[in-house]
C-alpha atoms as a PDB file:
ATOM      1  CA  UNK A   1       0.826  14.780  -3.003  1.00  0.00           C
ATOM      2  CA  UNK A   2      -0.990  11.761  -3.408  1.00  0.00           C
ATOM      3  CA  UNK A   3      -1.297   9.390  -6.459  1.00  0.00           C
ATOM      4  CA  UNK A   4      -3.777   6.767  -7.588  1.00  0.00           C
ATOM      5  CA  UNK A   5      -3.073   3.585  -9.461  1.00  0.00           C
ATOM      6  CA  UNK A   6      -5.744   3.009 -12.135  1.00  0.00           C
ATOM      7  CA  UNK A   7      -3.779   0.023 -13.525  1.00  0.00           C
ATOM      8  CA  UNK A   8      -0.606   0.198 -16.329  1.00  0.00           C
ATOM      9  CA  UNK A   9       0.454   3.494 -16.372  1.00  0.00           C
ATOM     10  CA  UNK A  10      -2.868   5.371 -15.700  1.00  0.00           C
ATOM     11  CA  UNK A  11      -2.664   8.041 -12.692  1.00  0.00           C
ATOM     12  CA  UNK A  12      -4.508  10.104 -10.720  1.00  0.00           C
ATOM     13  CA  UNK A  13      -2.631  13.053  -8.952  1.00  0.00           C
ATOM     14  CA  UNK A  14      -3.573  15.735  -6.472  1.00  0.00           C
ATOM     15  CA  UNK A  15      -0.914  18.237  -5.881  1.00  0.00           C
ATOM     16  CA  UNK A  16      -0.956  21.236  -4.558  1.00  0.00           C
ATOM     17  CA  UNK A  17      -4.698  21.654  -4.802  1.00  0.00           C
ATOM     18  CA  UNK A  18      -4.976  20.508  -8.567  1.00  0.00           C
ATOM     19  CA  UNK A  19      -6.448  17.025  -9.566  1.00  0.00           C
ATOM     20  CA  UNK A  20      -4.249  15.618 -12.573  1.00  0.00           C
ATOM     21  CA  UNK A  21      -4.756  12.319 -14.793  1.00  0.00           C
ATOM     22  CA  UNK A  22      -2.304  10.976 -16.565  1.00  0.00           C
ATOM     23  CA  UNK A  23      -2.395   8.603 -19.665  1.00  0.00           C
ATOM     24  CA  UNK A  24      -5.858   7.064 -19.543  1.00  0.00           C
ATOM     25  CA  UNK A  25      -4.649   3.888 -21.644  1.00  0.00           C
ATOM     26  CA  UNK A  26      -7.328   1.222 -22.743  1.00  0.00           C
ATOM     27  CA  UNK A  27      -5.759  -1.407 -19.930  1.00  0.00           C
ATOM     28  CA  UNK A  28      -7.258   0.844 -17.295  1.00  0.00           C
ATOM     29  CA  UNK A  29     -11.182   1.177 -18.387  1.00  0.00           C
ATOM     30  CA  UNK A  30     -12.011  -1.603 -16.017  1.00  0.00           C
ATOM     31  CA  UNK A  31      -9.811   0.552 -12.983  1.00  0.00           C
ATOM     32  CA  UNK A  32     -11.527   3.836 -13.702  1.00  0.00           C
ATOM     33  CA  UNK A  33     -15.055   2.402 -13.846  1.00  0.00           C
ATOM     34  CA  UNK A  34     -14.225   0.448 -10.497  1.00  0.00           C
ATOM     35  CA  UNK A  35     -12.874   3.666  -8.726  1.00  0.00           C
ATOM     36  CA  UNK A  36     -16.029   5.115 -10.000  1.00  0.00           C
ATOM     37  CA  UNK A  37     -16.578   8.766 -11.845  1.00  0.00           C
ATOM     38  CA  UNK A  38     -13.421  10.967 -11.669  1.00  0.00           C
ATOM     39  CA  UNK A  39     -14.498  14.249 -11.650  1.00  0.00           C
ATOM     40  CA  UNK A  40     -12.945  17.725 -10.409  1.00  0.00           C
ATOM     41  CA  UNK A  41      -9.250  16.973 -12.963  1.00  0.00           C
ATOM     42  CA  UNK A  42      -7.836  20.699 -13.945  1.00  0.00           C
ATOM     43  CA  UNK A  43      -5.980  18.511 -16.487  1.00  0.00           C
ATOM     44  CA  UNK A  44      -5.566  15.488 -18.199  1.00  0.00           C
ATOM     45  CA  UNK A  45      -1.535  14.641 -19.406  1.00  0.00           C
ATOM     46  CA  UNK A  46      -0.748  12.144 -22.024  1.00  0.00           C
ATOM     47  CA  UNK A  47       2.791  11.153 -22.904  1.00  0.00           C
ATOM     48  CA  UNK A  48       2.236   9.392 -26.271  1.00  0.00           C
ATOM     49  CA  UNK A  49      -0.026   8.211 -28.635  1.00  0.00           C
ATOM     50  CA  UNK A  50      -0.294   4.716 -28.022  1.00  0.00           C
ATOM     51  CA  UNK A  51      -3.194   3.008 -27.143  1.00  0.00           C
ATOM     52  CA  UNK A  52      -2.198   2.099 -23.435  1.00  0.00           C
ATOM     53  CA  UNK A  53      -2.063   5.253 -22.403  1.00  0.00           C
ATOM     54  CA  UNK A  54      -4.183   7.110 -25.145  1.00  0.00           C
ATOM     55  CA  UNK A  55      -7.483   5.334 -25.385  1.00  0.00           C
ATOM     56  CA  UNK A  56      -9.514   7.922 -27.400  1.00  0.00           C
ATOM     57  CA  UNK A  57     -12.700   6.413 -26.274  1.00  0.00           C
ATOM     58  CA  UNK A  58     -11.976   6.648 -22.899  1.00  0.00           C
ATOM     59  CA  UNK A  59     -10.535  10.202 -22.939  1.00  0.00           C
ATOM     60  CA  UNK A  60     -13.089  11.149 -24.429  1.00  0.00           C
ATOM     61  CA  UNK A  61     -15.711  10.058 -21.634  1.00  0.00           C
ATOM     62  CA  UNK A  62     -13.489  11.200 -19.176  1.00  0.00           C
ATOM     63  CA  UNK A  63     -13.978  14.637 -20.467  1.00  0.00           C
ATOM     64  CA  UNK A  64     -17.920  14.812 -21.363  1.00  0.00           C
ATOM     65  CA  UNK A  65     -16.831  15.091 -16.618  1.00  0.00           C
ATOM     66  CA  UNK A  66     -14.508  17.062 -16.813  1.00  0.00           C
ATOM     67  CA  UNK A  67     -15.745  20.183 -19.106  1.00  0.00           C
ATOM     68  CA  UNK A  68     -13.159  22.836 -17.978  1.00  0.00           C
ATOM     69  CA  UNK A  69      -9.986  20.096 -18.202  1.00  0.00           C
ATOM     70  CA  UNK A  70      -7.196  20.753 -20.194  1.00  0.00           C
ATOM     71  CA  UNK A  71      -5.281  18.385 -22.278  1.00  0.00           C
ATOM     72  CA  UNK A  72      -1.733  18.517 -22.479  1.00  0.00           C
ATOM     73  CA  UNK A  73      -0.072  15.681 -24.308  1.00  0.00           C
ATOM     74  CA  UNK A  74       2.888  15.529 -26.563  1.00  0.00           C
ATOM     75  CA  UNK A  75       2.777  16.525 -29.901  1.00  0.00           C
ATOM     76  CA  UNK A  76       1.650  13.351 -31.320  1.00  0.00           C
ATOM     77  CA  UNK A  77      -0.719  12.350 -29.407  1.00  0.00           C
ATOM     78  CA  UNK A  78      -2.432  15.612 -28.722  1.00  0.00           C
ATOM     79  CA  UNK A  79      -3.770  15.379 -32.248  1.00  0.00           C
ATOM     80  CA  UNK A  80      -5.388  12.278 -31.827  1.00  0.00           C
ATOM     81  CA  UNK A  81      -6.574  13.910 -28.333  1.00  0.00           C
ATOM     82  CA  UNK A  82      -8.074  16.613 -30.036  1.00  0.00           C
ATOM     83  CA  UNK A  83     -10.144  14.497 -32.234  1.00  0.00           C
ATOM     84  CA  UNK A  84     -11.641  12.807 -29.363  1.00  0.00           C
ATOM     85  CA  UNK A  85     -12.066  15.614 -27.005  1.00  0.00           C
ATOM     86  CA  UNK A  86     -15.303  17.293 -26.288  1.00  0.00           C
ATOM     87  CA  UNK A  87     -15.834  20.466 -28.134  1.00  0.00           C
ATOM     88  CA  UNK A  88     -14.079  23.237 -26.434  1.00  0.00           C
ATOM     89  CA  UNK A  89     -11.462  21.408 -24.842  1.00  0.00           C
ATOM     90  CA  UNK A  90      -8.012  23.058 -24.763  1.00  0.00           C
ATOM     91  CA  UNK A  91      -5.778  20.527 -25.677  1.00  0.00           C
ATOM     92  CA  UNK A  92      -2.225  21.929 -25.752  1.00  0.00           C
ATOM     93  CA  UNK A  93       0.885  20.202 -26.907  1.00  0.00           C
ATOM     94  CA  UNK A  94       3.626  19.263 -24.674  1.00  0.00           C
ATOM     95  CA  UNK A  95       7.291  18.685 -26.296  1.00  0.00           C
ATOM     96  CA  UNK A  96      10.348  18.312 -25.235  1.00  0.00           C
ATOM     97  CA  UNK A  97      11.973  21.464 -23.909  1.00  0.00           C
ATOM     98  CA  UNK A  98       8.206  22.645 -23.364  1.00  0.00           C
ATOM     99  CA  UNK A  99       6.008  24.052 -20.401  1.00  0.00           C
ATOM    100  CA  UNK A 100       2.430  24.147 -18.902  1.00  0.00           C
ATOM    101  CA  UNK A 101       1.688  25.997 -15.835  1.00  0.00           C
ATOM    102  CA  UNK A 102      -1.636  24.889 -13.731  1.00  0.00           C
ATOM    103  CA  UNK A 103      -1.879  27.126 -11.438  1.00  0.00           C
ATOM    104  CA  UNK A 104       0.951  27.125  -9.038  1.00  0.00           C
ATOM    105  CA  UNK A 105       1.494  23.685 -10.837  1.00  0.00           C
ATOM    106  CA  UNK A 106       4.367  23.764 -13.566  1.00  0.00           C
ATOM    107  CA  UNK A 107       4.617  20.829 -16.219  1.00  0.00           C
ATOM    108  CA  UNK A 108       7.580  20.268 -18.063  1.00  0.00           C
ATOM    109  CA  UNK A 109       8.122  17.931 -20.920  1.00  0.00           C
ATOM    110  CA  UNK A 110      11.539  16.092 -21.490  1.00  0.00           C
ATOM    111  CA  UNK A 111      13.301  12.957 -23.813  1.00  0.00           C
ATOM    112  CA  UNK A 112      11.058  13.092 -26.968  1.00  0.00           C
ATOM    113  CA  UNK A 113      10.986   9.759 -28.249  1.00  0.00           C
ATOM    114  CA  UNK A 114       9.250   6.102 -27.152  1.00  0.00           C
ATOM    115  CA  UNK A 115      11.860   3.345 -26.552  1.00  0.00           C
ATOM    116  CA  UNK A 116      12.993   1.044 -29.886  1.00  0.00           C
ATOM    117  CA  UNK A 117      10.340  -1.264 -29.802  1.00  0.00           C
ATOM    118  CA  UNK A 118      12.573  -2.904 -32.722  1.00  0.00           C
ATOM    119  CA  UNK A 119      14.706  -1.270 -35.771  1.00  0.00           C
ATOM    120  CA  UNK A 120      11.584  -2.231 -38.147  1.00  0.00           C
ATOM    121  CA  UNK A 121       8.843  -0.291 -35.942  1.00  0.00           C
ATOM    122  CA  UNK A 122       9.026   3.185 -36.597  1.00  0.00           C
ATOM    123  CA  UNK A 123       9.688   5.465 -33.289  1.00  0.00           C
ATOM    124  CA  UNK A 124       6.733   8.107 -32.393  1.00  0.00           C
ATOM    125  CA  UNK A 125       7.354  10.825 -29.531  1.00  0.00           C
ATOM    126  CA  UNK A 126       7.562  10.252 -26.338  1.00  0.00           C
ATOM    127  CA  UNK A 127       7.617  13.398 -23.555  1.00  0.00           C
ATOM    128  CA  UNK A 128       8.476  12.090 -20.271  1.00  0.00           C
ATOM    129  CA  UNK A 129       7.227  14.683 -17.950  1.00  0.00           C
ATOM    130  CA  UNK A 130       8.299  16.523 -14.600  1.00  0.00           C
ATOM    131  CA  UNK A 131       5.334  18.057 -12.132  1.00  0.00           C
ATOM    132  CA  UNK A 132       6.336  19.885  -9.254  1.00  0.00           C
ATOM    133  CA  UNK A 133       4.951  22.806  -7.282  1.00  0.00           C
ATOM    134  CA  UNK A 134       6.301  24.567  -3.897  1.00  0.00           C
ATOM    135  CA  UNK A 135       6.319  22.441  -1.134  1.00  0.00           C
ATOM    136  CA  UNK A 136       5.482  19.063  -2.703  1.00  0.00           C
ATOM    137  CA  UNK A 137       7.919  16.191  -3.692  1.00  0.00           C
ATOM    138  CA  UNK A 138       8.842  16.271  -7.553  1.00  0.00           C
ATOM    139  CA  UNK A 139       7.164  13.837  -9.836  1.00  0.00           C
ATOM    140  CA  UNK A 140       8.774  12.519 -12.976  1.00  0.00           C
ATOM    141  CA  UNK A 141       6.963  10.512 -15.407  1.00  0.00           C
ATOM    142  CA  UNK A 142       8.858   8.610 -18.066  1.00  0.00           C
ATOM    143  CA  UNK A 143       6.108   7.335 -20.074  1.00  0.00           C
ATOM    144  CA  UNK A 144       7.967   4.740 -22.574  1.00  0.00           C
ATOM    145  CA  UNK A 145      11.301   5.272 -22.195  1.00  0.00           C
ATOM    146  CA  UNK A 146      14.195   4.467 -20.275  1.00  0.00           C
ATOM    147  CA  UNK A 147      16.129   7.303 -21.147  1.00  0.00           C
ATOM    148  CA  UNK A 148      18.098   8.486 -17.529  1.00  0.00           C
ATOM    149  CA  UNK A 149      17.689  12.040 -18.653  1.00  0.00           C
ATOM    150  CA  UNK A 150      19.016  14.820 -16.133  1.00  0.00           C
ATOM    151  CA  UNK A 151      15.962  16.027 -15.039  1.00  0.00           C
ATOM    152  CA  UNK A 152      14.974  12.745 -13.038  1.00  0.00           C
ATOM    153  CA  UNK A 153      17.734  12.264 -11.621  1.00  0.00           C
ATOM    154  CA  UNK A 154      17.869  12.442  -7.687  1.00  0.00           C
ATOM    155  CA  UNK A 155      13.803  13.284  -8.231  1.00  0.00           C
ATOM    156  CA  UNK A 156      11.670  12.654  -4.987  1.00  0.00           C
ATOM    157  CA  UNK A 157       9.175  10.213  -6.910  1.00  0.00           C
ATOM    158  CA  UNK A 158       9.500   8.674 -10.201  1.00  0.00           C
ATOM    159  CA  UNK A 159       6.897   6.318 -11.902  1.00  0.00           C
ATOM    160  CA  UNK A 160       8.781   4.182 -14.381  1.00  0.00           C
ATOM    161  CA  UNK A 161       8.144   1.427 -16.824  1.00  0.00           C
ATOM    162  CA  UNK A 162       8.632  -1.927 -14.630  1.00  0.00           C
ATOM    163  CA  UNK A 163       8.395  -4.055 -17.681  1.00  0.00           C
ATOM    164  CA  UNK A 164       7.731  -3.257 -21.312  1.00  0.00           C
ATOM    165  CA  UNK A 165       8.095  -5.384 -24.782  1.00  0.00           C
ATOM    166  CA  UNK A 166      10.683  -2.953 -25.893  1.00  0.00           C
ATOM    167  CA  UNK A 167      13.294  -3.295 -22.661  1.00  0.00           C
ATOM    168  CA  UNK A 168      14.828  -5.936 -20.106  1.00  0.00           C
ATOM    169  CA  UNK A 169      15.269  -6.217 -16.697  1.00  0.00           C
ATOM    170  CA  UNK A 170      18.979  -5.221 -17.241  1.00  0.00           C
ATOM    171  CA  UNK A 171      17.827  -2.467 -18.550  1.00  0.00           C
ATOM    172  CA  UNK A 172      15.484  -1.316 -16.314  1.00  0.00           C
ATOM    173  CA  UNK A 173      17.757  -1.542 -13.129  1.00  0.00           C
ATOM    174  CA  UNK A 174      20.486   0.427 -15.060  1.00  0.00           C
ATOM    175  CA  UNK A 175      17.986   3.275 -15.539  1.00  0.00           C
ATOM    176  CA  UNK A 176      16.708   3.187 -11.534  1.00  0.00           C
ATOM    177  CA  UNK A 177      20.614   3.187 -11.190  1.00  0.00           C
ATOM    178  CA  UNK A 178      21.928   6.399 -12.907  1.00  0.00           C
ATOM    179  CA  UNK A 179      18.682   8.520 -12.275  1.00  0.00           C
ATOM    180  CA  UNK A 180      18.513   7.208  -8.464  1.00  0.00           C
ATOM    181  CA  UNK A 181      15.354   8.834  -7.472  1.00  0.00           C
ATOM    182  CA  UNK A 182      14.258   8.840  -4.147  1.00  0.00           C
ATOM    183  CA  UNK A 183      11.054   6.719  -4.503  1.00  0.00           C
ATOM    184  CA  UNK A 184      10.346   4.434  -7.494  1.00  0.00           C
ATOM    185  CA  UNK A 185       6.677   3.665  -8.549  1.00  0.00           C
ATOM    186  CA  UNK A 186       6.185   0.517 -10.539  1.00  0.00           C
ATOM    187  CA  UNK A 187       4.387   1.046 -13.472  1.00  0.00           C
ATOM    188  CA  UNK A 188       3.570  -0.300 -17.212  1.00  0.00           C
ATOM    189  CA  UNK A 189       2.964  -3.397 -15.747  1.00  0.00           C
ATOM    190  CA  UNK A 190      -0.291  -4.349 -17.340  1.00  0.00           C
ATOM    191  CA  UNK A 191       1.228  -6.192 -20.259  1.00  0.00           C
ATOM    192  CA  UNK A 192       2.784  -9.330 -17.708  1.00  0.00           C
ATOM    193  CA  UNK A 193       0.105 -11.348 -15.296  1.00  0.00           C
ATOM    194  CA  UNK A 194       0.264 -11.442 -11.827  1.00  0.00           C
ATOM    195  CA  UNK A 195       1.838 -14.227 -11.893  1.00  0.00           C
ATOM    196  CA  UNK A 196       5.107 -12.835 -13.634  1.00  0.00           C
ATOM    197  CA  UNK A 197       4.499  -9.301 -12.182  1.00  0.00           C
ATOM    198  CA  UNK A 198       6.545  -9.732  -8.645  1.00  0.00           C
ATOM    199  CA  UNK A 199       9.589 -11.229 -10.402  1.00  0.00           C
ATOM    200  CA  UNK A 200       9.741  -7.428 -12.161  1.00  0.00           C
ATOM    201  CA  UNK A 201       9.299  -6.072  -9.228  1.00  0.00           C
ATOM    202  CA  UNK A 202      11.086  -8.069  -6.916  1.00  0.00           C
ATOM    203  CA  UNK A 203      14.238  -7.400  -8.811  1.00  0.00           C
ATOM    204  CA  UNK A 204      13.914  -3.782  -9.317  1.00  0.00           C
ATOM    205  CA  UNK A 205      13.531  -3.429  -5.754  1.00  0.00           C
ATOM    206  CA  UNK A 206      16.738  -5.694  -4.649  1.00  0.00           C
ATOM    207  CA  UNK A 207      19.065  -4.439  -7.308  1.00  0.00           C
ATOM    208  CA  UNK A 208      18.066  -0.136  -7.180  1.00  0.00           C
ATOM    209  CA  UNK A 209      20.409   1.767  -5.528  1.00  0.00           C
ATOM    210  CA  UNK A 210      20.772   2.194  -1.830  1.00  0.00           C
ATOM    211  CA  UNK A 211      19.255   5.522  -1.974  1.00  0.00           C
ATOM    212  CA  UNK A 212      16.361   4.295  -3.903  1.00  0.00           C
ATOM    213  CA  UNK A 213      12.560   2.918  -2.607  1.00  0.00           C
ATOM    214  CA  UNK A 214      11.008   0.882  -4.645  1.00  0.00           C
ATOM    215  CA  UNK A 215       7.176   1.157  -3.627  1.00  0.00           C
ATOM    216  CA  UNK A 216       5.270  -0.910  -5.004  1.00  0.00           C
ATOM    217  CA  UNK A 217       0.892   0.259  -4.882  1.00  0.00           C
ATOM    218  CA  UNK A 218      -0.972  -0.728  -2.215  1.00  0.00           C
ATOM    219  CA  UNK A 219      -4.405  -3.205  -2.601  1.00  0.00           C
ATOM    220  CA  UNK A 220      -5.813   0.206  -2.827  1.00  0.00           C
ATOM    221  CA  UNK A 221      -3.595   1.711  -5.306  1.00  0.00           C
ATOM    222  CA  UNK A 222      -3.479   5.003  -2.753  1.00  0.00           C
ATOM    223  CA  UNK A 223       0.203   6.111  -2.145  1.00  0.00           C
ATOM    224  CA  UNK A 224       0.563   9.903  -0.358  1.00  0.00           C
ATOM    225  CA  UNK A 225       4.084  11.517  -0.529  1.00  0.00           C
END
């Protein structure tokens, strides 16, 4: 399996043999026009509707290059996916409790709410989401939440929000420390400069669990697994 950083919490997958994007936000248009035209994706995954990971704009360009790629996003967001979407895209929706097979690829969608931003802010869904497929590592996406839910823990990789407005670095190490994945991928971490990024990072990485890697993206954003 490998993954590519395109900034925040925009990634691109290949796993067994399928090319996967996941939550093309509007803090990684600069990233995807550097890496150049993605092409080849047998789906595109979104885990909620706001604008960092759903750019509608951007989506939608994505998939004038991608003709045959599916959308699977949670319920939410898929409608807002829809309306930018090419016509003839299959967008499906992707809940909590619910399914997608790619191929040999299965998605699963868990949680099923964002994170309290604050009591006044009304909450909007949220499916954190599991990939695997035979022979590969297990990837679990969290998308914005913080919620240790059974299904990540002890999973071989785990991208997770380093810093967000709506948690704190207490927070965040408690969560690395009850789901204990394997490896740790830093991301939602377009919000803080670089000057404040390695302070999230740093202390993620000292304070995880023993059992825990913290890896933090290459200058080339490249990891394989």
């Amino acid at each position: 399996m490998d993954i590519q950083h395109l900034n925040h919490s925009c990634m691109l997958i290949t796993i067994a043999g399928k090319r996967i994007l996941v939550d093309p936000g509007n803090f990684s248009v600069a990233a995807i026009e550097s890496y150049g035209p993605i092409t080849g994706l047998d789906a595109v995954l979104i885990t909620h509707q706001h604008t960092d990971h759903l750019d509608p704009k951007l989506l939608g360009a994505v998939l004038k290059e991608n003709r045959g790629a599916a959308v699977v996003a949670e319920p939410q967001a898929a409608l807002i996916a829809h309306a930018a979407a090419p016509g003839g895209t299959i967008v499906t929706e992707l809940p909590a409790g619910g399914s997608f097979h790619l191929g040999n690829v299965s998605i699963r969608g868990y949680g099923g709410l964002h994170a309290v931003i604050h009591p006044d802010i009304p909450r909007v869904g949220n499916t954190g989401i599991v990939i695997e497929a035979e022979g590969e590592p297990r990837l679990g996406i969290t998308g914005d939440s913080l919620e240790p839910i059974e299904a990540f823990k002890g999973i071989d990789v785990l991208a997770f929000a380093v810093v967000a407005p709506w948690s704190k670095m207490e927070e965040t190490i408690d969560f690395l420390r009850a789901v204990h994945p394997t490896a740790a991928l830093p991301v939602h971490d377009a919000i803080v400069s670089p000057y404040g990024r390695p302070i999230f990072v740093h202390q993620a990485t000292h304070l995880a669990p023993a059992e825990t890697e913290v890896r933090d993206w290459p200058h080339n954003g490249l990891l394989h697994f």
